[in-house]
Protein backbone atom coordinates (compact mmCIF):
# COMPACT_ATOMS: atom_id res chain seq x y z
CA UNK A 1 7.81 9.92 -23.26
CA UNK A 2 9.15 8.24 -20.07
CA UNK A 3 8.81 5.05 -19.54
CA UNK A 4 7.80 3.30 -16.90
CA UNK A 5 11.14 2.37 -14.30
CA UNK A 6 12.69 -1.02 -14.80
CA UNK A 7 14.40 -0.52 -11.00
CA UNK A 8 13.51 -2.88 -8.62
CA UNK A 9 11.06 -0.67 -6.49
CA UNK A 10 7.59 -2.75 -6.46
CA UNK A 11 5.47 0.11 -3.92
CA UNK A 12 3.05 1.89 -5.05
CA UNK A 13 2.03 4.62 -4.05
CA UNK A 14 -0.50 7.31 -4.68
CA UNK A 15 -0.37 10.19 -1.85
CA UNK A 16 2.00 11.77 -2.78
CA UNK A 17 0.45 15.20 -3.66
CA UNK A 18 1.56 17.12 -0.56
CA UNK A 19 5.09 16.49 -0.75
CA UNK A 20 4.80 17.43 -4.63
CA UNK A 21 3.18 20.42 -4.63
CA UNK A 22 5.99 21.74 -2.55
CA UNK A 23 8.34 20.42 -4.91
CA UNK A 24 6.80 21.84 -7.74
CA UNK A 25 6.74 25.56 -6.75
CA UNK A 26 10.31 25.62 -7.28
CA UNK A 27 11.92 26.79 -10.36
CA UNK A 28 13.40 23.83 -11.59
CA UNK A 29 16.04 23.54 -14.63
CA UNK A 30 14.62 22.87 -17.92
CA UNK A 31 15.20 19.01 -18.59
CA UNK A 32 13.61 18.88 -15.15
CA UNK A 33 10.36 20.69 -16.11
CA UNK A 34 10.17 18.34 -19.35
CA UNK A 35 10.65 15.63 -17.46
CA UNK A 36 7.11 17.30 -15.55
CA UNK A 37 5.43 17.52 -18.12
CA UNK A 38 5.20 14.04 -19.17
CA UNK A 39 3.81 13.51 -16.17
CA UNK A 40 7.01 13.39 -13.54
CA UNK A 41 6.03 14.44 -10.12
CA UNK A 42 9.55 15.88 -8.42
CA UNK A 43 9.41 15.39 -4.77
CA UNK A 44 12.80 16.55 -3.42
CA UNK A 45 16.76 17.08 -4.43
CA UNK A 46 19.71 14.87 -3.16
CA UNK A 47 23.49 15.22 -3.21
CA UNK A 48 25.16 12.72 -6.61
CA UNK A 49 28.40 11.69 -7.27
CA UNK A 50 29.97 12.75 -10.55
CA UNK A 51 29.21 16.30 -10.00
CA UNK A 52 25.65 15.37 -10.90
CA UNK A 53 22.43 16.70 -9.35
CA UNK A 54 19.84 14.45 -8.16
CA UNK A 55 16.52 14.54 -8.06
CA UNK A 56 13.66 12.16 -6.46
CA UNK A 57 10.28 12.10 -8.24
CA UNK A 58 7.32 9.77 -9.10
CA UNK A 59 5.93 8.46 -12.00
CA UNK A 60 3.09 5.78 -12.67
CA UNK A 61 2.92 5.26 -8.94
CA UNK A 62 6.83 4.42 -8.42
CA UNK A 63 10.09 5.99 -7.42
CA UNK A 64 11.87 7.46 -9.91
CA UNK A 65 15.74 8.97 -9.84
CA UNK A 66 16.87 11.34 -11.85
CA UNK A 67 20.39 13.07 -12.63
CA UNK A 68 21.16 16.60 -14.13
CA UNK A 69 24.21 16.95 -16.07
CA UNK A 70 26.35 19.18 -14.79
CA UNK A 71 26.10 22.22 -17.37
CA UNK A 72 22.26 21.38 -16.35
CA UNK A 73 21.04 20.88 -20.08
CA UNK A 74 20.23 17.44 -19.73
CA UNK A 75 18.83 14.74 -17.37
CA UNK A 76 19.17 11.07 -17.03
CA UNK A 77 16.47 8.89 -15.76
CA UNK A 78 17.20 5.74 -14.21
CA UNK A 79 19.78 4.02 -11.63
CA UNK A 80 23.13 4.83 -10.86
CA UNK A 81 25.17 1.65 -9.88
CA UNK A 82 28.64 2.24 -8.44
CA UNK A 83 31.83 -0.10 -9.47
CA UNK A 84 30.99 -2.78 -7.02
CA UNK A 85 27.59 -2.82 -8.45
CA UNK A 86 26.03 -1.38 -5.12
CA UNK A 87 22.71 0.91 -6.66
CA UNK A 88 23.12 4.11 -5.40
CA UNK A 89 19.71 5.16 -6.09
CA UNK A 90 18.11 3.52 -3.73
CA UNK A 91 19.23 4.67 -0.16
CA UNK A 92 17.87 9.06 -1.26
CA UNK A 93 14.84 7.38 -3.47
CA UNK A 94 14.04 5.35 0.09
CA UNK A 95 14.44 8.77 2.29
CA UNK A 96 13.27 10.55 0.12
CA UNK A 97 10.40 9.01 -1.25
CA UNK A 98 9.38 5.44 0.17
CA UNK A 99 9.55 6.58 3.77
CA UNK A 100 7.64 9.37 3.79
CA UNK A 101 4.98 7.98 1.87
CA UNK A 102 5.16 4.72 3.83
CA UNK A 103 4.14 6.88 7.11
CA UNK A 104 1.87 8.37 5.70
CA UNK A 105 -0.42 5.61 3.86
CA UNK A 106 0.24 3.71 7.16
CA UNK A 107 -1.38 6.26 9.42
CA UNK A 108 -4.46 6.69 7.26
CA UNK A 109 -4.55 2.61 7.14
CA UNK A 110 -4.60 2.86 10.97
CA UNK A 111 -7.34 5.58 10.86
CA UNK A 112 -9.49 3.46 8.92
CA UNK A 113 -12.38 1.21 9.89
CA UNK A 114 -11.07 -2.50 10.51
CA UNK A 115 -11.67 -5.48 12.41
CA UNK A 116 -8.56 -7.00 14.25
CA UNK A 117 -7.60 -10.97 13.69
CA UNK A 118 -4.82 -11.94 15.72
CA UNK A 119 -2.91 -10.81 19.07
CA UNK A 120 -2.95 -6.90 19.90
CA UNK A 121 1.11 -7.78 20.83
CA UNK A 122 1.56 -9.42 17.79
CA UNK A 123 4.88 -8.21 16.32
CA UNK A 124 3.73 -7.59 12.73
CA UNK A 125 1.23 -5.88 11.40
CA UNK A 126 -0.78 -6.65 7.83
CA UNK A 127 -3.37 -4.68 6.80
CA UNK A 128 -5.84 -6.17 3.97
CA UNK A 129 -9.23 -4.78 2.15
CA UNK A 130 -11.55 -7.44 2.41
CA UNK A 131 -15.08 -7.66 1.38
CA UNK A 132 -17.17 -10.26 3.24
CA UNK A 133 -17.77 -12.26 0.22
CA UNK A 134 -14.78 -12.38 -1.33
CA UNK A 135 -13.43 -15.99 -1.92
CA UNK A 136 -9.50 -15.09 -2.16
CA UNK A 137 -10.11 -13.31 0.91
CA UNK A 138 -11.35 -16.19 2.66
CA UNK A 139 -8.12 -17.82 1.04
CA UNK A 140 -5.98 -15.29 2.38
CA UNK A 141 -7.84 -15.80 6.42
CA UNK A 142 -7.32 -19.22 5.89
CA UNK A 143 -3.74 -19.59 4.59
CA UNK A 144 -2.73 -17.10 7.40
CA UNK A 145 -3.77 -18.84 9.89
CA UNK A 146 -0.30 -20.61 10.73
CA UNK A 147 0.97 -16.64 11.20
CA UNK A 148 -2.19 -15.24 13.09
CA UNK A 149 -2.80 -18.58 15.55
CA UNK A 150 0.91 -18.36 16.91
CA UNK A 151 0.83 -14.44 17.72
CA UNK A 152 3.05 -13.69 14.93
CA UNK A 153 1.29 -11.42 12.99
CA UNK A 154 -2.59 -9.64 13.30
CA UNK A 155 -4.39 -9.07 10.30
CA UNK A 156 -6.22 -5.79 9.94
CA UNK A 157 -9.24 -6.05 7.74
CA UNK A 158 -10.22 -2.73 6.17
CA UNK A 159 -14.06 -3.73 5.49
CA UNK A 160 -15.44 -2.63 1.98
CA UNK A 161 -18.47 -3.34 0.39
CA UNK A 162 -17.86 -3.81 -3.74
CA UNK A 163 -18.64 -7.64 -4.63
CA UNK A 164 -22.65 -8.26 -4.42
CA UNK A 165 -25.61 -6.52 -3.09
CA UNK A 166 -24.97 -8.80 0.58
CA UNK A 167 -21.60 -7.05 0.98
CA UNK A 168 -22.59 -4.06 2.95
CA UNK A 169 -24.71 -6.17 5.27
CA UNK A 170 -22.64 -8.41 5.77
CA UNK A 171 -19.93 -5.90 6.73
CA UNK A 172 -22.09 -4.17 9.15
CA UNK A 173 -23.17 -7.34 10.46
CA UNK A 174 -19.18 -7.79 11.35
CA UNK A 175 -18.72 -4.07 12.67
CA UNK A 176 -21.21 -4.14 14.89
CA UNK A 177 -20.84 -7.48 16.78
CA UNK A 178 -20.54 -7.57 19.82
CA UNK A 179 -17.33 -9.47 19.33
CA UNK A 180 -15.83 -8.58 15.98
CA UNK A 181 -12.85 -10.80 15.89
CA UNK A 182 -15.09 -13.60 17.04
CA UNK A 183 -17.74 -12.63 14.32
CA UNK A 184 -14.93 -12.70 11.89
CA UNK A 185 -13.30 -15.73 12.79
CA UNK A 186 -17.09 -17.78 12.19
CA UNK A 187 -17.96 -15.94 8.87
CA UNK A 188 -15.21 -17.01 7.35
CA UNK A 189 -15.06 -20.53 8.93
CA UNK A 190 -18.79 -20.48 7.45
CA UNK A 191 -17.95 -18.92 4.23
CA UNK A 192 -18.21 -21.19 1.99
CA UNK A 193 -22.18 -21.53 3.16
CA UNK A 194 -22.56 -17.92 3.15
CA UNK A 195 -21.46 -16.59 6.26
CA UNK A 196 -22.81 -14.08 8.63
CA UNK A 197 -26.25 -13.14 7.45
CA UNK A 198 -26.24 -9.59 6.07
CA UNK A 199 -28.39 -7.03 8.24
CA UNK A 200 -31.18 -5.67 6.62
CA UNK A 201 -30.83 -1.75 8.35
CA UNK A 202 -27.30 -0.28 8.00
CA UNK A 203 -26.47 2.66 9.91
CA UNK A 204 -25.39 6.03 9.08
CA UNK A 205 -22.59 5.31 10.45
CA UNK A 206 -21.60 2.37 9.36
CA UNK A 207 -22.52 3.14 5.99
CA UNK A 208 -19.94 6.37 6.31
CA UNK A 209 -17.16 3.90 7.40
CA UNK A 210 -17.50 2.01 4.68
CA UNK A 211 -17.51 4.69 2.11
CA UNK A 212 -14.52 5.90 3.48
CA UNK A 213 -12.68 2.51 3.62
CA UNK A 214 -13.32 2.13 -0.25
CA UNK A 215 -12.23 5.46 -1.36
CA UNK A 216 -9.11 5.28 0.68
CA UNK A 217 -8.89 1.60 -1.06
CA UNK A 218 -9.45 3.48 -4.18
CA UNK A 219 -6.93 5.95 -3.30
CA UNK A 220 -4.32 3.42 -2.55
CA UNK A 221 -4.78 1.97 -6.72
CA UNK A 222 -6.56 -0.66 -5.83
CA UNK A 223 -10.10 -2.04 -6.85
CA UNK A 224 -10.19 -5.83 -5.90
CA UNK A 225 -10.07 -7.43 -3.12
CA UNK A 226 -7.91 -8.48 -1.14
CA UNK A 227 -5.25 -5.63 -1.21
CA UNK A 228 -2.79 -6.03 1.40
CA UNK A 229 -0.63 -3.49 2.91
CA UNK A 230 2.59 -4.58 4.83
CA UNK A 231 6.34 -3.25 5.41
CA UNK A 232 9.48 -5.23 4.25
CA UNK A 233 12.44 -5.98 6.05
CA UNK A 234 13.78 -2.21 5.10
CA UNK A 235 10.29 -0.84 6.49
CA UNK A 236 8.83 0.49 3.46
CA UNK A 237 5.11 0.07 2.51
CA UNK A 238 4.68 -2.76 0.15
CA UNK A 239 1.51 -3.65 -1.54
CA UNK A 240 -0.20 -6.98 -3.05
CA UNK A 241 -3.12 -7.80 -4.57
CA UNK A 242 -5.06 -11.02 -4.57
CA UNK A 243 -4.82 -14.22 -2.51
CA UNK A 244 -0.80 -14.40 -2.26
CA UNK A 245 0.90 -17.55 -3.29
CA UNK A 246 3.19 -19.82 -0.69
CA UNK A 247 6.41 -17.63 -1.60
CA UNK A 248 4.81 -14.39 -1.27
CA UNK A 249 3.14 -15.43 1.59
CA UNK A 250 5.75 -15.70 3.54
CA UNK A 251 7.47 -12.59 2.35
CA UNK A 252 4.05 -10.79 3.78
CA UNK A 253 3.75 -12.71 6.67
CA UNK A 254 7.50 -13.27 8.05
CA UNK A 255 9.04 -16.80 9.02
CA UNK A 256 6.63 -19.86 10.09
């Protein structure tokens, strides 16, 4: 069986399945067919030094690079680091692999239901799943304030409904104030007394955007809030989960 990559690519991602299938209808060589069915998912070729072939697939939710041998009878899995120690895996897994999936997760996370926290002209951009009583979301509000307060970054919160029978409610209560950002700003001031107080009639739609935020959250591997969504310094999607701590943080968030 493969096992899971030690390479130091911490994204996941999980929609992947159109960029696959086309993969897949080719006729690959036969160590890269095994290699499918334990459970590979091949997404594209690139060029290899060493007369090698390579190939760019997925596995468990992360990058994977793989090399045929040049009589094409076997394949390595793994990195291929260079005499200088320079990983050459990295620059076709990131075309190849990261960036298109990055666009893509990013556009449905834009197409989703949130409520903006922060400056519209805000230079980054963090997107997080948050439930409206979840108490390491309220961390995460809190601890970014520093980031949202100086127009650094605005916070995106995809609304969900998973913790207690209040959640949906109280989400709906948010999505349909008259000032959401200002409605989110005093729940979670309050939250520690409870917050906004949960409506007792939830609309259609409402209800339908908040179905759809949690299976997309769902789709994404995640099933706790918060999740956070945010790009790194080479623009890939990166993902965390839970209230961050001071280090990571600032990785999310960028410089103070």
């Amino acid at each position: 069986m493969i096992k899971k990559p030690s390479v130091p690519f911490a994204i996941l991602f999980t929609l992947f399945g159109i960029l696959a299938a086309g993969a897949q209808a080719k006729d690959w060589p036969a160590p890269i067919k095994a290699l499918e069915a334990q459970g590979v998912e091949v997404i594209g070729t690139f060029d290899a030094p060493g007369g090698l072939s390579g190939y760019a697939g997925m596995i468990e939710q992360q990058p994977l690079a793989i090399y045929l041998t040049v009589d094409g009878k076997q394949a390595i899995v793994g990195s291929m680091i260079d005499a200088k120690g320079a990983n050459l895996s990295q620059e076709p897994l990131d075309r190849l692999v990261s960036k298109p999936m990055t666009g893509k997760i990013w556009k449905q996370l834009e197409n989703s239901t949130w409520i903006a926290d922060g400056s519209k002209n805000a230079p980054r951009v963090v997107y997080t799943f948050t439930d409206p009583n979840c108490p390491y979301c309220n961390k995460f509000w809190k601890d970014a304030r520093p980031w949202v307060s100086a127009g650094k970054v605005q916070l995106r919160h995809v609304m969900v409904a998973i913790l207690r029978d209040t959640s949906a409610g109280k989400a709906a209560a948010l999505l349909t104030a008259q000032d959401t950002q200002a409605a989110l700003t005093q729940h979670e001031q309050q939250h520690a007394s409870g917050g906004v107080k949960p409506l007792g009639q939830i609309s259609a739609t409402v209800r339908a955007q908040l179905d759809t935020n949690q299976k997309l959250m769902q789709q994404l591997g995640s099933s706790a809030t918060p999740t956070i969504f945010y790009k790194d310094a080479g623009g890939n999607l990166q993902k965390m989960q839970g209230a961050p701590s001071a280090e990571v943080l600032s990785r999310i968030l960028g410089p103070r």
